[in-house]
Protein backbone atom coordinates (compact mmCIF):
# COMPACT_ATOMS: atom_id res chain seq x y z
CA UNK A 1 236.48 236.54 11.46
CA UNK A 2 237.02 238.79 8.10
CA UNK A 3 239.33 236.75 5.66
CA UNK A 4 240.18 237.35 2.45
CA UNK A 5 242.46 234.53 0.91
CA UNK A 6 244.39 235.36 -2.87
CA UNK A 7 245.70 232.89 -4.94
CA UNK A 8 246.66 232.05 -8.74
CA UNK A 9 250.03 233.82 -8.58
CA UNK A 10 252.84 233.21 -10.56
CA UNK A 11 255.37 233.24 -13.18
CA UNK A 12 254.28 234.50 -16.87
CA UNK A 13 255.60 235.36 -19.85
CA UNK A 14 254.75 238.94 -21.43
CA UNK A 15 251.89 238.72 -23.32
CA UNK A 16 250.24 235.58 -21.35
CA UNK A 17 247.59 235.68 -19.12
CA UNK A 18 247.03 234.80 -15.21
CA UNK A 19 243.42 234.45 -13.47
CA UNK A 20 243.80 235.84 -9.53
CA UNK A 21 240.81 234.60 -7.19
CA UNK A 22 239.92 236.17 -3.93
CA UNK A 23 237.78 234.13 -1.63
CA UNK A 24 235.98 236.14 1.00
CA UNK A 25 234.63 234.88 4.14
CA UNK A 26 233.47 236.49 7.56
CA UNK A 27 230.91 239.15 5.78
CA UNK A 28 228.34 239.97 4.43
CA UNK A 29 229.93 239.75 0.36
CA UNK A 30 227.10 241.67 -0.61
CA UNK A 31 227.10 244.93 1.54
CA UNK A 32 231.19 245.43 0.49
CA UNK A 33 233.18 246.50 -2.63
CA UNK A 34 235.66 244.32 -3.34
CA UNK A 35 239.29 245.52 -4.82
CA UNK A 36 242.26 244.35 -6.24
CA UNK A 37 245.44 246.56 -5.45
CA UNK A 38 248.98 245.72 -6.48
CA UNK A 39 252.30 246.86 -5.02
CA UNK A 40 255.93 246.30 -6.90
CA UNK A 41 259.56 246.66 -4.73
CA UNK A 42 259.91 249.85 -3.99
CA UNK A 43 256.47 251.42 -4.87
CA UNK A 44 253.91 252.40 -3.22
CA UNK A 45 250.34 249.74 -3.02
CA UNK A 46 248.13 250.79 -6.30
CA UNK A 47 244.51 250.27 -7.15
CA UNK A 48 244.01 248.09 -9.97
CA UNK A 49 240.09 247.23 -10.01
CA UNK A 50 237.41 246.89 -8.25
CA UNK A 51 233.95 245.88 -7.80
CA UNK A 52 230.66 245.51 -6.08
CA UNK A 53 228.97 242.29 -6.14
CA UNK A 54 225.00 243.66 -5.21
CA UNK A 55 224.94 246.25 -8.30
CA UNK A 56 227.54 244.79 -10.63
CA UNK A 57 229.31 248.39 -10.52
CA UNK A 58 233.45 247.95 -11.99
CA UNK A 59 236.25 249.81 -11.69
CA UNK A 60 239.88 249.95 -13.50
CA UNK A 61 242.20 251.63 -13.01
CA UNK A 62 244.00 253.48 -16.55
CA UNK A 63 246.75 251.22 -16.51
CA UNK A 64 244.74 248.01 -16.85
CA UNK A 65 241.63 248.87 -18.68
CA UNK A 66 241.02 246.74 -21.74
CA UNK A 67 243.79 244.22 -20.31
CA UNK A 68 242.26 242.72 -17.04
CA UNK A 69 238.78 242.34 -15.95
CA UNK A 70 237.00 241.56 -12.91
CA UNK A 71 234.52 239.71 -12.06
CA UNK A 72 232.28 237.98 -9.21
CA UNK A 73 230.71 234.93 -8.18
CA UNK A 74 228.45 235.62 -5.30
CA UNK A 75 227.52 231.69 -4.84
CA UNK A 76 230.98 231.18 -4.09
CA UNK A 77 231.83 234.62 -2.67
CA UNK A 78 234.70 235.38 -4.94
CA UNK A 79 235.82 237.87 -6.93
CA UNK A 80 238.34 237.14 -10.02
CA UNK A 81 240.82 239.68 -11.85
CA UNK A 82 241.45 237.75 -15.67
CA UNK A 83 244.67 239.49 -16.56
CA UNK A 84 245.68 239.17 -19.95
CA UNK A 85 248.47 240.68 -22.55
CA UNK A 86 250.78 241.17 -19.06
CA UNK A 87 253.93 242.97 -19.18
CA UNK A 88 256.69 243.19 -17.12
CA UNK A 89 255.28 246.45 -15.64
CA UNK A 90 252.37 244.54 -14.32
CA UNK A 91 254.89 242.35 -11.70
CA UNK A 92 254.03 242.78 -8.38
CA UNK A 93 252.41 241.50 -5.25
CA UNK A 94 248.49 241.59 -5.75
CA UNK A 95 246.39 241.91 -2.85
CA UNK A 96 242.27 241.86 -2.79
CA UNK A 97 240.76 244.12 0.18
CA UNK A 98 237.29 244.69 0.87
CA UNK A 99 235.66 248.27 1.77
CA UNK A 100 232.13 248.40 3.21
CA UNK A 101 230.60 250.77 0.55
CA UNK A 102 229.20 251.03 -2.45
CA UNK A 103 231.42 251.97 -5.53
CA UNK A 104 229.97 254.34 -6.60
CA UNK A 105 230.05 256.08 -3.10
CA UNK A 106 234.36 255.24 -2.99
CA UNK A 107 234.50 256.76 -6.55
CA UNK A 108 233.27 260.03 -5.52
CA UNK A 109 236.86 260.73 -3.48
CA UNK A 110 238.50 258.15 -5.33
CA UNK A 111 239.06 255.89 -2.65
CA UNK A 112 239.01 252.72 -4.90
CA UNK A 113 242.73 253.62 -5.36
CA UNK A 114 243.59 255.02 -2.27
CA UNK A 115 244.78 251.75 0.12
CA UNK A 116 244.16 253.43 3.60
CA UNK A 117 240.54 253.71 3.28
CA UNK A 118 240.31 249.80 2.74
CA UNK A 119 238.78 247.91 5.98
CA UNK A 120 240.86 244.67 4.89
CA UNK A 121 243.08 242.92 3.71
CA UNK A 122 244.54 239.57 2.12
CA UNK A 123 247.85 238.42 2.58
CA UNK A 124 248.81 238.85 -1.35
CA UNK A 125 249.95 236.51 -4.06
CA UNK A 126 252.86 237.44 -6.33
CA UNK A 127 252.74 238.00 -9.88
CA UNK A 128 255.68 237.90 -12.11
CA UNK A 129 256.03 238.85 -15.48
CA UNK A 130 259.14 237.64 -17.67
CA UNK A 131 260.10 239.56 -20.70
């Protein structure tokens, strides 16, 4: 069975940081890209980054480059999004989702943003950014 379990959610100040883990389990870590997608009230889910474990490739999305960064540990089959100098703009539930494909094959159609194409899903972890 395909999980994908979030957590290090919670409240921040703007300007702090937060480190988001997503533990995958039930695959083959190696043969997917994994990706971090957010969603606020009212808005439709967003990419935010991604990455693939077996070639290192990255992804961010505008909004985040140079703020958040995401990494792997493929001991431990995890993937981490370091978010730092958060705003209030960043608040939102963050989910991780795993696609099998390589990144570079999802950036040619830009599916690392586009949520439908994703095979699946974690239940989220909520993010909250005080101003």
């Amino acid at each position: 069975e395909v999980q994908l379990v979030e957590s290090g959610g919670g409240l921040v100040q703007a300007g702090g940081s937060l480190r988001l883990s997503c533990a995958a389990s039930g695959f083959t870590f190696g043969d997917y890209t994994i990706g971090w997608f957010r969603q606020a009230p009212g808005k439709e889910r967003e990419g935010v980054s991604s990455i693939n474990s077996s070639d290192g490739s990255t992804h961010y999305e505008d909004s985040v480059k140079g703020r958040f960064t995401i990494s792997s540990d493929n001991a431990k089959n995890t993937v981490y999004l370091q978010m730092n100098s958060l705003t209030p703009e960043d608040t939102a539930v963050y989910y991780c989702a795993a696609k099998l494909s390589s990144l570079l094959y999802l950036n040619r159609y830009q599916g690392a943003k586009m949520a439908p194409v994703w095979d699946y899903w974690g239940q989220g972890t909520q993010v909250t950014v005080s101003s």
